[in-house]
C-alpha atoms as a PDB file:
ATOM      1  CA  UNK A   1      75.294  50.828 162.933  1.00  0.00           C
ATOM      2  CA  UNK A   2      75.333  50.072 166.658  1.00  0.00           C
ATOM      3  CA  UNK A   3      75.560  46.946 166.311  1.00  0.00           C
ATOM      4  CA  UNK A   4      78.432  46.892 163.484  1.00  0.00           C
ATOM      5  CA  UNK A   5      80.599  49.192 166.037  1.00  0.00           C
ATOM      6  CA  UNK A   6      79.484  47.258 169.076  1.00  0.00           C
ATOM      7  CA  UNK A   7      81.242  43.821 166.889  1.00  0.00           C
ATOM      8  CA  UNK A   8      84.281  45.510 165.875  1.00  0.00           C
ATOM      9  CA  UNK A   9      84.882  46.275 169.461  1.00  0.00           C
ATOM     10  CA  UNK A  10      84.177  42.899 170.330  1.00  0.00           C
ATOM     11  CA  UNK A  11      86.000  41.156 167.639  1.00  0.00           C
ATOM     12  CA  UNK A  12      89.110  43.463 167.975  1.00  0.00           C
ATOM     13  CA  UNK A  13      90.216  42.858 171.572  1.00  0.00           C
ATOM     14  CA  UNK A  14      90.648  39.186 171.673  1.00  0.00           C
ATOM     15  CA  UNK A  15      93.760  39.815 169.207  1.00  0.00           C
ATOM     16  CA  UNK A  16      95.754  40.693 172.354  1.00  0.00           C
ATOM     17  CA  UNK A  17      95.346  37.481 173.972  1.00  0.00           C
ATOM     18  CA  UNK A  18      96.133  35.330 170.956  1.00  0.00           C
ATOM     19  CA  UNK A  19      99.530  34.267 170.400  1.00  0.00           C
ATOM     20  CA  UNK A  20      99.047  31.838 167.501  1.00  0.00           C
ATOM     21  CA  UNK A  21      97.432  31.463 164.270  1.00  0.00           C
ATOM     22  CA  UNK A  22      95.273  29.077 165.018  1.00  0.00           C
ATOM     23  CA  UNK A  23      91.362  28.588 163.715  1.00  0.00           C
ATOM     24  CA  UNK A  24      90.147  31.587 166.635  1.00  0.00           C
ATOM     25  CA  UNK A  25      92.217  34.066 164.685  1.00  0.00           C
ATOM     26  CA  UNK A  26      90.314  33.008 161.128  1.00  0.00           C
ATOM     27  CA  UNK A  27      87.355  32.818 162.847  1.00  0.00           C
ATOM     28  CA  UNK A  28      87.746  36.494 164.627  1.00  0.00           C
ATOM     29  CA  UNK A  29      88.989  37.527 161.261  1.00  0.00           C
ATOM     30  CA  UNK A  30      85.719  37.045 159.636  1.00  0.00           C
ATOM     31  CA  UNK A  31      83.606  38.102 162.053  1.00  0.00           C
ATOM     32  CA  UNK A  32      85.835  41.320 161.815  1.00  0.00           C
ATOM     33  CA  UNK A  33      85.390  41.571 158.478  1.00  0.00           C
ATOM     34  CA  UNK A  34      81.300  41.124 159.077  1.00  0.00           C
ATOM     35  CA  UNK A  35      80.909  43.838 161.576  1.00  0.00           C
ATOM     36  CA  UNK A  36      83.013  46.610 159.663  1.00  0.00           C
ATOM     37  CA  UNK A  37      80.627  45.947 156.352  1.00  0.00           C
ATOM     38  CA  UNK A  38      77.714  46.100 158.854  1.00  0.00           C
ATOM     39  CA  UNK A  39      79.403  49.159 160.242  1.00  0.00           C
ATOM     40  CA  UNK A  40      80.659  50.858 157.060  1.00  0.00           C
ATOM     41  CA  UNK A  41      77.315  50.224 154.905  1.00  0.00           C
ATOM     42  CA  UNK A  42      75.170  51.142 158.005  1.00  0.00           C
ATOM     43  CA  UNK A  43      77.039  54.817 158.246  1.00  0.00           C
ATOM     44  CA  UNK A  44      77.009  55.532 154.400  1.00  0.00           C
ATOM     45  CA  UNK A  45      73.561  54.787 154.225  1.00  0.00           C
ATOM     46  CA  UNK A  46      72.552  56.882 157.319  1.00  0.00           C
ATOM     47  CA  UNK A  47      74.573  59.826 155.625  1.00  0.00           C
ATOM     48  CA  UNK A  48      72.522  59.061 152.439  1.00  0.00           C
ATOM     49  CA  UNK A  49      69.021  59.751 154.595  1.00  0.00           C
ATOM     50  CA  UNK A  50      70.064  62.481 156.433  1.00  0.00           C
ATOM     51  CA  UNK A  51      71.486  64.804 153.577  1.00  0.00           C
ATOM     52  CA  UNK A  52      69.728  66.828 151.384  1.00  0.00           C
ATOM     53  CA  UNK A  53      69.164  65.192 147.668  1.00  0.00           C
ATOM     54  CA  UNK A  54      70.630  68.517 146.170  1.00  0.00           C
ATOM     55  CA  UNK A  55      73.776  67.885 148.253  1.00  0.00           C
ATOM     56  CA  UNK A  56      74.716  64.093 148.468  1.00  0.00           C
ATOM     57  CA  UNK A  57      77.457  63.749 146.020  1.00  0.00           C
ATOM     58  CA  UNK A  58      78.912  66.244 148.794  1.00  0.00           C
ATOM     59  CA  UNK A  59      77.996  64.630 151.758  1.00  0.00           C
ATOM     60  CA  UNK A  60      79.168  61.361 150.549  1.00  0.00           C
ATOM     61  CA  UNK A  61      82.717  63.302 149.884  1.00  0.00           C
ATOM     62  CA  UNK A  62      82.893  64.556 153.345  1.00  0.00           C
ATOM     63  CA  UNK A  63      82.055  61.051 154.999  1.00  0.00           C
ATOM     64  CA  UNK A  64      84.845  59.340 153.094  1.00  0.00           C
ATOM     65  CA  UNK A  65      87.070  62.244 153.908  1.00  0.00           C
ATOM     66  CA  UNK A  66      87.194  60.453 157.471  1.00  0.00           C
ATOM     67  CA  UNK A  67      87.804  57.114 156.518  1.00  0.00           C
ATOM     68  CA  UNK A  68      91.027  58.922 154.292  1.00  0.00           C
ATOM     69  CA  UNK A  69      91.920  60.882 157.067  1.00  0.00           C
ATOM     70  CA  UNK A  70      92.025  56.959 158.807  1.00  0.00           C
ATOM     71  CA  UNK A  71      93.678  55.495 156.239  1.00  0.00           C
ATOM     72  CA  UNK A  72      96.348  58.067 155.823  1.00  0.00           C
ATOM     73  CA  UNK A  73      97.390  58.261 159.717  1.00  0.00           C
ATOM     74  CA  UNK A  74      96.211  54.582 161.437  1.00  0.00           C
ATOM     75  CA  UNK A  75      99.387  53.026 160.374  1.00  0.00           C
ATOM     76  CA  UNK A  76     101.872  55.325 161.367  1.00  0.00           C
ATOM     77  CA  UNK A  77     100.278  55.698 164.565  1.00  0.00           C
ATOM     78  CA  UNK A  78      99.698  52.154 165.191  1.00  0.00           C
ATOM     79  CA  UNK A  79     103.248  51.174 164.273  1.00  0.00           C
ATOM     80  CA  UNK A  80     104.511  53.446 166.445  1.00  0.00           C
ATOM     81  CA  UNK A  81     101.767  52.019 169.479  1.00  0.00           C
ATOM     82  CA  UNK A  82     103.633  48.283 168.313  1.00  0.00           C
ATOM     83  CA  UNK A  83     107.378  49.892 168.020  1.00  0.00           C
ATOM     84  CA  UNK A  84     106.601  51.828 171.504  1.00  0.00           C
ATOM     85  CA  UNK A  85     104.770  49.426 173.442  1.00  0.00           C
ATOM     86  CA  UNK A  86     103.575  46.019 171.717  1.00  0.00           C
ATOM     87  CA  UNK A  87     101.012  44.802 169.905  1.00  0.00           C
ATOM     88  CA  UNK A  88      99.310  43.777 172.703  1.00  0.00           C
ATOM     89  CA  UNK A  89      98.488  47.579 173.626  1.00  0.00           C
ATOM     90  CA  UNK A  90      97.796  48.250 169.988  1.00  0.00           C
ATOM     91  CA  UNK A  91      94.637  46.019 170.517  1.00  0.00           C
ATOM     92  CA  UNK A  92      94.236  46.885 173.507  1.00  0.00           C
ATOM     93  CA  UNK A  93      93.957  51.085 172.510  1.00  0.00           C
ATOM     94  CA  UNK A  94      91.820  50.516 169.047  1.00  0.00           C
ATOM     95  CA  UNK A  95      89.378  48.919 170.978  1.00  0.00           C
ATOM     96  CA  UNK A  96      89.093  51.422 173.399  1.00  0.00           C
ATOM     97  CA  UNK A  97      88.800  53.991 170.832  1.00  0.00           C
ATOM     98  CA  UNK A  98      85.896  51.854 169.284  1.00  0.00           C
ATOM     99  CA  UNK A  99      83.658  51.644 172.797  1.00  0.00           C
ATOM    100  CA  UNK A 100      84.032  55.366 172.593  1.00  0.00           C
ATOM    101  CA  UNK A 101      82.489  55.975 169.337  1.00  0.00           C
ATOM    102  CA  UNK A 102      79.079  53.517 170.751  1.00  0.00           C
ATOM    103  CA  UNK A 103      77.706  56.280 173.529  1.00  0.00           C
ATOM    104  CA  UNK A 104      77.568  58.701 170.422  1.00  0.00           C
ATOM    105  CA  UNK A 105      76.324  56.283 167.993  1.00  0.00           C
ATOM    106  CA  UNK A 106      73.320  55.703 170.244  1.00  0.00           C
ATOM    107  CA  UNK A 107      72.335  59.105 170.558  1.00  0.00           C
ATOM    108  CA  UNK A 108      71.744  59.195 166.830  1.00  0.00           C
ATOM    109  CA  UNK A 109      67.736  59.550 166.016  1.00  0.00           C
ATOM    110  CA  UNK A 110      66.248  59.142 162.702  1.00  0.00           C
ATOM    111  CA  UNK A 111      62.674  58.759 161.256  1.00  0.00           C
ATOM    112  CA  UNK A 112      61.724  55.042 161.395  1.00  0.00           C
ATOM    113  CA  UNK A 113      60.436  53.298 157.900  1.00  0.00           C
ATOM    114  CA  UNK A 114      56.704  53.568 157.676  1.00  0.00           C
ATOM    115  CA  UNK A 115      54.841  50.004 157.224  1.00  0.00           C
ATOM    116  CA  UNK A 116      54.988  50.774 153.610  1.00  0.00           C
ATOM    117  CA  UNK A 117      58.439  51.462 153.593  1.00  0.00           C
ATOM    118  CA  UNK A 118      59.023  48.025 155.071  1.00  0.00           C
ATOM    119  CA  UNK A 119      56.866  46.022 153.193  1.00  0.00           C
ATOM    120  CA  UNK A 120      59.056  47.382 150.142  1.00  0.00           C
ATOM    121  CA  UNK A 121      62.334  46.965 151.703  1.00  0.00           C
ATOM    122  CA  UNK A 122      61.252  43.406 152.228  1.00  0.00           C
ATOM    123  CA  UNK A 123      60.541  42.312 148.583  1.00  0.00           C
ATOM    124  CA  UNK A 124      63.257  44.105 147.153  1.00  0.00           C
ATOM    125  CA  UNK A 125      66.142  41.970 146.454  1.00  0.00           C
ATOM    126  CA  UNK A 126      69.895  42.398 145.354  1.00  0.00           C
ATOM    127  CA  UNK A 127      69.052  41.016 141.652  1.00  0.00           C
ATOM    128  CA  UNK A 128      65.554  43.028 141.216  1.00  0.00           C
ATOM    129  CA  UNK A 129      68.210  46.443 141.926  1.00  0.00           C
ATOM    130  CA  UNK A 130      70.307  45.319 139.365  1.00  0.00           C
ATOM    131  CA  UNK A 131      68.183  45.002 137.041  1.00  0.00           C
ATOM    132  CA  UNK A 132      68.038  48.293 136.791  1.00  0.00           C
ATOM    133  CA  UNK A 133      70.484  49.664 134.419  1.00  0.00           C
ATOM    134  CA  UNK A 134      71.879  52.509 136.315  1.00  0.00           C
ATOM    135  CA  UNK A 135      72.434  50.949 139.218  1.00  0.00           C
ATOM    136  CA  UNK A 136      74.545  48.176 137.318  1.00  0.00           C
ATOM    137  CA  UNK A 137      76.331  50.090 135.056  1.00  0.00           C
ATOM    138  CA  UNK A 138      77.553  52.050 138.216  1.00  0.00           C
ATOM    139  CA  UNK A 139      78.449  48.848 140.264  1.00  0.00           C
ATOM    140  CA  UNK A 140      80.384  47.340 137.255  1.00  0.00           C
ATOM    141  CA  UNK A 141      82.328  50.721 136.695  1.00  0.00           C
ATOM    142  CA  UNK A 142      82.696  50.534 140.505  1.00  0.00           C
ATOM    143  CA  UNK A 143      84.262  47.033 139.990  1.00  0.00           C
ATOM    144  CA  UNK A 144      86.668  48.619 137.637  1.00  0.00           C
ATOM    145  CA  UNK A 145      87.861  51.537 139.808  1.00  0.00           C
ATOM    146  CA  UNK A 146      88.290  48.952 142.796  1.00  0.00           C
ATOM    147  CA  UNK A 147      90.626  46.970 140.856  1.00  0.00           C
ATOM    148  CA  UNK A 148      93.092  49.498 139.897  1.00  0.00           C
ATOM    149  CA  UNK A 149      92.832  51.511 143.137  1.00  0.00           C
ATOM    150  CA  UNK A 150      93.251  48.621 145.770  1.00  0.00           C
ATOM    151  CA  UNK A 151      96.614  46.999 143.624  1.00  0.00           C
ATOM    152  CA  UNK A 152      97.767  50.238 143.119  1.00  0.00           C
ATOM    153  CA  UNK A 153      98.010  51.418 146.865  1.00  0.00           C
ATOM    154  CA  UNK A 154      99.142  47.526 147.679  1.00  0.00           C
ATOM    155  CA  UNK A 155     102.415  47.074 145.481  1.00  0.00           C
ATOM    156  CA  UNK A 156     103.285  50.777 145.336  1.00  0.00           C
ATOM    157  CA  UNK A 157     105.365  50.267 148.170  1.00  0.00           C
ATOM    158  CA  UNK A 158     107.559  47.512 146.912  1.00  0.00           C
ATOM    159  CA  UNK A 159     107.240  48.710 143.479  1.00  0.00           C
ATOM    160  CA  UNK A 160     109.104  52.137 145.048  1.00  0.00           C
ATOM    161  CA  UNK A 161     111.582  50.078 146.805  1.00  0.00           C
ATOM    162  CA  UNK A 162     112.531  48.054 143.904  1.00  0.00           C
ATOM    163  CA  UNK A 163     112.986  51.536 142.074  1.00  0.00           C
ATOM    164  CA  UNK A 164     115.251  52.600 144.581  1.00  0.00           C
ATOM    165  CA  UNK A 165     112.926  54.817 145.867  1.00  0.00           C
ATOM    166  CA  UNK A 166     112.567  54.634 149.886  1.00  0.00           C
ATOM    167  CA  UNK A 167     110.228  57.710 149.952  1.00  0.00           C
ATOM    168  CA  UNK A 168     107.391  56.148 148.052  1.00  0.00           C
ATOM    169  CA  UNK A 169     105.043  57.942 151.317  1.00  0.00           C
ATOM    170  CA  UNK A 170     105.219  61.159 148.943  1.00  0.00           C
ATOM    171  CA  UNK A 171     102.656  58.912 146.830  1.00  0.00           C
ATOM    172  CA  UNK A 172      99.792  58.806 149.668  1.00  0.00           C
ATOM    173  CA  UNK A 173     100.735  61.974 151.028  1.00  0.00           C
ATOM    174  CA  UNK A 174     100.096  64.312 148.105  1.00  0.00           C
ATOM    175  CA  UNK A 175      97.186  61.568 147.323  1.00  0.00           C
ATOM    176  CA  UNK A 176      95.504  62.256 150.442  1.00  0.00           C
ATOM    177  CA  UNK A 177      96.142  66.180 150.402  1.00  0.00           C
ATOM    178  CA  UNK A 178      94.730  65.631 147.095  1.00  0.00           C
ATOM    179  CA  UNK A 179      91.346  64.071 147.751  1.00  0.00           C
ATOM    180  CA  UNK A 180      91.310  66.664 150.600  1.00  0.00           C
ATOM    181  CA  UNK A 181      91.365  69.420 148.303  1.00  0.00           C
ATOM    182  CA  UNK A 182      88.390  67.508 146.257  1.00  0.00           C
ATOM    183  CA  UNK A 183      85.922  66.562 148.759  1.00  0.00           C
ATOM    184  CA  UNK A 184      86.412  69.691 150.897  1.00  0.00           C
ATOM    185  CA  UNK A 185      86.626  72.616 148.675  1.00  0.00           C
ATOM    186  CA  UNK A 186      85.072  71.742 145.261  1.00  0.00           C
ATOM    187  CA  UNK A 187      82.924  68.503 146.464  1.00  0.00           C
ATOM    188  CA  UNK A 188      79.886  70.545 145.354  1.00  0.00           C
ATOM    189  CA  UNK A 189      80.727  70.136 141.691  1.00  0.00           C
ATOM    190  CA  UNK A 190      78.909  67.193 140.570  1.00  0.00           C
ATOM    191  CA  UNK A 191      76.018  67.937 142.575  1.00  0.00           C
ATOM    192  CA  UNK A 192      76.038  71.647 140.512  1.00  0.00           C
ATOM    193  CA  UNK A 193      77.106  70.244 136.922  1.00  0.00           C
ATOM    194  CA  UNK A 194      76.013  66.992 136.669  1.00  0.00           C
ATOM    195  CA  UNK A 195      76.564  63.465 137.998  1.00  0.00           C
ATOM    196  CA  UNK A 196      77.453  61.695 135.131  1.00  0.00           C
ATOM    197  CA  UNK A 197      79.590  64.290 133.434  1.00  0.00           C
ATOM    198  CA  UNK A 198      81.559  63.932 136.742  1.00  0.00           C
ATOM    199  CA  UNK A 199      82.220  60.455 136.295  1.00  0.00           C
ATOM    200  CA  UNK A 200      83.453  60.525 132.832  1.00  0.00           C
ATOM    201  CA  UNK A 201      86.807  63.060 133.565  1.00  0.00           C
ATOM    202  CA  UNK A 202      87.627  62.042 136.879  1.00  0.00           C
ATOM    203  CA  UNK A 203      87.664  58.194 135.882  1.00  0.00           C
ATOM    204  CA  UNK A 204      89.813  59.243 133.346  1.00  0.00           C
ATOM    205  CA  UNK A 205      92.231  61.220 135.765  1.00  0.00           C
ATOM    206  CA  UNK A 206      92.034  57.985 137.891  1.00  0.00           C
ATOM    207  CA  UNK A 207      93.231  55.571 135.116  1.00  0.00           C
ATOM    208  CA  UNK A 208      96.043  57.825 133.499  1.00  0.00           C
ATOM    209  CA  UNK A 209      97.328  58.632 137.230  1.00  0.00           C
ATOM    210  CA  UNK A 210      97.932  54.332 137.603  1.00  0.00           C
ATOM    211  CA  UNK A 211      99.282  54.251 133.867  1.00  0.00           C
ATOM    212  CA  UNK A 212     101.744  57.234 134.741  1.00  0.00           C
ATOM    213  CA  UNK A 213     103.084  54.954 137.062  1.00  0.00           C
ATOM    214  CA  UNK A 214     103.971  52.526 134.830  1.00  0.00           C
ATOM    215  CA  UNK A 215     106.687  54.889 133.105  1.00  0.00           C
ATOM    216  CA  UNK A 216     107.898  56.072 137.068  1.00  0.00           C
ATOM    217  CA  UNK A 217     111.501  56.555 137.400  1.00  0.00           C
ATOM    218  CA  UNK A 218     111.937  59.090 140.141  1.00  0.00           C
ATOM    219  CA  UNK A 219     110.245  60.205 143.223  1.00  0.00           C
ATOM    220  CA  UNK A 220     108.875  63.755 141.660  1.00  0.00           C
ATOM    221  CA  UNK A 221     107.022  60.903 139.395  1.00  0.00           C
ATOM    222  CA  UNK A 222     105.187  59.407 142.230  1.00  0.00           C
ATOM    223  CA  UNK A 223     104.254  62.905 143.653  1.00  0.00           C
ATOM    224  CA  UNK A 224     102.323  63.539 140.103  1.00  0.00           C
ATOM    225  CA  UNK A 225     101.000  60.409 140.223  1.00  0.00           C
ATOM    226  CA  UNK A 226      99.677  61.004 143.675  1.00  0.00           C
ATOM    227  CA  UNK A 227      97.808  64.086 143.076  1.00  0.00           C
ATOM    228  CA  UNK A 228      96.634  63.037 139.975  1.00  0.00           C
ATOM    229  CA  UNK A 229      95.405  59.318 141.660  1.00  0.00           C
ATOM    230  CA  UNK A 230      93.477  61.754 144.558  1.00  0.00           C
ATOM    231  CA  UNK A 231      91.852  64.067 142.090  1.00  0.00           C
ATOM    232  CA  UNK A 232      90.354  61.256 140.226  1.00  0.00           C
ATOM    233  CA  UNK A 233      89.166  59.203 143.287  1.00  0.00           C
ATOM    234  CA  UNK A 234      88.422  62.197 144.829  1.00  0.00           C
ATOM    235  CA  UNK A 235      85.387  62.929 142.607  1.00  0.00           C
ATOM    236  CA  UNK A 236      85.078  59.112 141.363  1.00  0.00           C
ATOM    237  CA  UNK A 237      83.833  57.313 144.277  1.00  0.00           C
ATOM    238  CA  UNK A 238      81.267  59.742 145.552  1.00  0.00           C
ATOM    239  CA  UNK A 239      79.336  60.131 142.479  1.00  0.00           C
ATOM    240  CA  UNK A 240      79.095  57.086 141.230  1.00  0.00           C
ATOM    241  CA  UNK A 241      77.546  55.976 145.037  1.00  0.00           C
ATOM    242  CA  UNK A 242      75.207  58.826 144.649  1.00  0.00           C
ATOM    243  CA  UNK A 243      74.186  58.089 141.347  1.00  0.00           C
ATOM    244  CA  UNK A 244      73.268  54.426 142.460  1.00  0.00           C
ATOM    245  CA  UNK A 245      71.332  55.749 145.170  1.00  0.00           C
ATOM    246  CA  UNK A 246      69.052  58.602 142.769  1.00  0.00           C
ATOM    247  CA  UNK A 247      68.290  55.404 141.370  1.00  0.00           C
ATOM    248  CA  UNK A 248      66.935  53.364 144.333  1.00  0.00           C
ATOM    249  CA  UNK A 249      64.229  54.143 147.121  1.00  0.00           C
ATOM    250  CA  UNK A 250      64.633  55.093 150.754  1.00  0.00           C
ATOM    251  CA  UNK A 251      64.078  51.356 152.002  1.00  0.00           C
ATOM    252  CA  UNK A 252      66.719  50.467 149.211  1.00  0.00           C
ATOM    253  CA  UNK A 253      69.795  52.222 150.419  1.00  0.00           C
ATOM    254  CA  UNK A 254      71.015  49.948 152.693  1.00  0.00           C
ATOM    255  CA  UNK A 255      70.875  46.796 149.791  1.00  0.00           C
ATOM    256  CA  UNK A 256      72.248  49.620 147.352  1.00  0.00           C
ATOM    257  CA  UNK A 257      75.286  50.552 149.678  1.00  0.00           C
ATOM    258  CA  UNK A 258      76.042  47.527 150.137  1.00  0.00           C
ATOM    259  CA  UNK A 259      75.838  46.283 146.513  1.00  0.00           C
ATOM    260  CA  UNK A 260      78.212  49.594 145.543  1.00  0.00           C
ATOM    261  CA  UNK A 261      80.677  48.191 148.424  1.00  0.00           C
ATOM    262  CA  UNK A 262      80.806  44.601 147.514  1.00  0.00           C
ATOM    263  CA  UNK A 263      81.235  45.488 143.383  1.00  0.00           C
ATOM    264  CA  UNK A 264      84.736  48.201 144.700  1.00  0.00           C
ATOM    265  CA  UNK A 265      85.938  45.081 147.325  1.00  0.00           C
ATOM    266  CA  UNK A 266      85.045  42.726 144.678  1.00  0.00           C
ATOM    267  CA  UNK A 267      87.396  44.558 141.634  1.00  0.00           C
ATOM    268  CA  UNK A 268      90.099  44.919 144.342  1.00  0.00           C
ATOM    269  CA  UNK A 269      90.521  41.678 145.243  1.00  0.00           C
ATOM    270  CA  UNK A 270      90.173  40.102 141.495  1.00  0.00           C
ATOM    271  CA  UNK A 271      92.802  43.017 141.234  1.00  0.00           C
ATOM    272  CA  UNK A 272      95.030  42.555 143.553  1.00  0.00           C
ATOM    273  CA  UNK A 273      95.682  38.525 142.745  1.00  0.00           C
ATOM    274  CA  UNK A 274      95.806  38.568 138.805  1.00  0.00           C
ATOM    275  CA  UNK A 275      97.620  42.054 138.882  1.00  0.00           C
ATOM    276  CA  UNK A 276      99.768  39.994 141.757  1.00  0.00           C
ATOM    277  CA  UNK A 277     100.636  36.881 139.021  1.00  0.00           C
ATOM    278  CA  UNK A 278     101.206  39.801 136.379  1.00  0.00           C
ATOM    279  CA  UNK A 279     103.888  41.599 138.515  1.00  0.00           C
ATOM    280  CA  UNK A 280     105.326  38.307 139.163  1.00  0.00           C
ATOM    281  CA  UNK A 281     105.575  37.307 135.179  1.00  0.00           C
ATOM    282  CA  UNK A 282     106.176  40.303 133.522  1.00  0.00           C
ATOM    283  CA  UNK A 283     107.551  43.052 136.126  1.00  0.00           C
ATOM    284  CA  UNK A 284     105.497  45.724 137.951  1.00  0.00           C
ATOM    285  CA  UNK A 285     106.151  48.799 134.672  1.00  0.00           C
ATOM    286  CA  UNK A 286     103.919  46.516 132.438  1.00  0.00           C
ATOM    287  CA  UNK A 287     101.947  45.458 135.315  1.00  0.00           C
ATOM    288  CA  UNK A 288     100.510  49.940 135.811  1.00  0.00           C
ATOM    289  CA  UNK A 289     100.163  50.244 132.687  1.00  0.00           C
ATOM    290  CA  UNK A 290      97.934  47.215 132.304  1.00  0.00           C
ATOM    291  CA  UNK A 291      95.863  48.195 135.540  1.00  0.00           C
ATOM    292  CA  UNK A 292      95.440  52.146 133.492  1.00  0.00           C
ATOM    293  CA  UNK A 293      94.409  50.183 130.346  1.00  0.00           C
ATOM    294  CA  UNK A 294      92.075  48.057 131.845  1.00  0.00           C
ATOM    295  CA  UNK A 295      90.621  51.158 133.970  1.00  0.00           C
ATOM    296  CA  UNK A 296      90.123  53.058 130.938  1.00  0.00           C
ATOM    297  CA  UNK A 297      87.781  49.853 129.850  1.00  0.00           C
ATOM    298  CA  UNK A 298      85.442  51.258 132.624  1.00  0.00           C
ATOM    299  CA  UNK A 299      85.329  54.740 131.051  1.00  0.00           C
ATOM    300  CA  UNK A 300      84.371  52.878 128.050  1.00  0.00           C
ATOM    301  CA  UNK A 301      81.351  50.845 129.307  1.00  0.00           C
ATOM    302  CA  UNK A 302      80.136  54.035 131.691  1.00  0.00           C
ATOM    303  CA  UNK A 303      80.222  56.260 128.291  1.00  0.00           C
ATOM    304  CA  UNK A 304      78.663  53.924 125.977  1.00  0.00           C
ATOM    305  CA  UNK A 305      75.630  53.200 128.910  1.00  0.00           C
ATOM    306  CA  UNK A 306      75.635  57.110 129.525  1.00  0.00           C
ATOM    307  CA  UNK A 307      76.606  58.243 125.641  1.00  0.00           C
ATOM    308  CA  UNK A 308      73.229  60.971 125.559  1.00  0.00           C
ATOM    309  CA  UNK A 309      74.075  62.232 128.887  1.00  0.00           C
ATOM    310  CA  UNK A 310      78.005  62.756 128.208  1.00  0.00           C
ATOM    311  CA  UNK A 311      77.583  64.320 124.784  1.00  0.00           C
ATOM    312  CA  UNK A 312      74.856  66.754 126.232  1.00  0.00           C
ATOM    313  CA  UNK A 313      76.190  68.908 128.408  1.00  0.00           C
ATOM    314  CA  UNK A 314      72.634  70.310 129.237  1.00  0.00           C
ATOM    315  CA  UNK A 315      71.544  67.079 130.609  1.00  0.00           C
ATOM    316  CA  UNK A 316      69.687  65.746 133.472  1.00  0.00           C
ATOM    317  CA  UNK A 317      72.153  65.669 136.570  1.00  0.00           C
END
């Protein structure tokens, strides 16, 4: 975790001095990329060792309820820092803001792995945890979610715009309110009534909400689609990480994490360029409702893994 922080820090300041896109900027660019899935991975599973079993679905909620909270206000504020100052001082500020987080960060004490512990961490592998059903039905249902919800938030914009719509912010603004509501005031639910039947609704929720927009013709449209997209990710996201780490050991939920991250980047960036040629070809209407169809095909293969579990409501959670 330290040492993820300690590299975005690192890796984000030399952006001020570069005034070209030459091979330091790729180069910087992937070593960005390195320390925030060193960073990212590092916190969830920390948050996943610290919680209480009986609460994780929650906890999980709460920690991405910061990275939303990021998400929803980082670009305003640092296009304002550009439009203000330059982006130079954007640089400059983020990582200041970083070296701040790393006297904190090293206050942080946990119970070290025991020598059994790390003996198993070290002969567990990526491809022994996937063979384990669970844990790849969740990743590939993962996969699914990430490519509808990284297109989705990527050509909303122009989508909007192309609609004649300049206020296409009411989208991420009742989305984030939205996953606010989730993870803050009912994030307890799948933790109290069950994991898996969870999954099933909200991913559901999360694949209508992207086929809705595929029949958008006004802004009020977007604003359903919004609360709708941040009630299903809301729930979504959490879970499914939780249930993927039921299913692994303590020394596993670092390679677990990390497997759940890679499967949502993964889908997203699949997404994002076939959904891109799509748009392109056909127009962004068919191109929604293509990205709900397709999502739905993830409620499919989640059911038909999970089919005892869904139809019995008084299952295992």
């Amino acid at each position: 975790l330290f040492a993820g922080s300690a590299l975005l820090v690192l890796t984000s300041f030399p952006f001020a001095l570069i005034n070209n896109l030459g091979s330091l900027f790729y180069v910087l660019r992937i070593l960005h990329g390195f320390a925030f899935s060193l960073f990212f991975v590092s916190a969830g599973t920390l948050v996943t060792e610290v919680c209480p079993k009986e609460n994780r679905t929650q906890a999980l909620g709460i920690f991405g309820v910061f990275t939303i909270i990021n998400y929803a206000f980082a670009p305003y504020l640092g296009r304002k820092l550009v439009e203000i100052y330059s982006f130079d001082h954007f640089f400059i500020s983020i990582s200041i803001f970083g070296f701040i987080a790393l006297p904190f960060i090293a206050n942080i004490r946990i119970e070290k792995l025991g020598a059994e512990q790390r003996l198993s961490a070290k002969n567990s592998t990526v491809l022994k945890i996937l063979k384990r059903p669970a844990i790849l039905i969740s990743a590939v249902t993962l996969m699914f979610a990430g490519s509808g919800f990284i297109p989705t938030l990527s050509f909303l914009p122009v989508f909007s715009l192309k609609l004649n719509i300049k206020e296409y912010e009411v989208f991420f603004i009742w989305y984030t309110m939205s996953v606010l509501f989730i993870r803050l005031a009912v994030g307890w639910v799948p933790d109290k009534i069950g994991k898996i039947k969870t999954v099933v609704p909200s991913l559901i929720v999360f694949s209508v909400s992207i086929l809705y927009i595929g029949f958008t013709t006004e802004k009020s449209d977007l604003i359903i689609a919004g609360v709708l997209f941040g009630f299903g990710h809301g729930f979504l996201y959490p879970t499914l990480y939780s249930i993927v780490i039921d299913n692994s050991t303590l020394s596993e939920r670092g390679k677990v994490f990390s497997v759940c991250s890679v499967a949502f980047t993964l889908g997203g960036m699949i997404g994002a360029f076939s959904y891109g040629v799509v748009a392109e070809a056909y127009g962004y209407f068919l191109m929604y409702k293509l990205i709900g169809v397709i999502s739905l095909a993830g409620v499919v293969v989640f059911i038909l893994y999970n089919i005892k579990d869904v139809l019995n409501f008084s299952s295992i959670k």
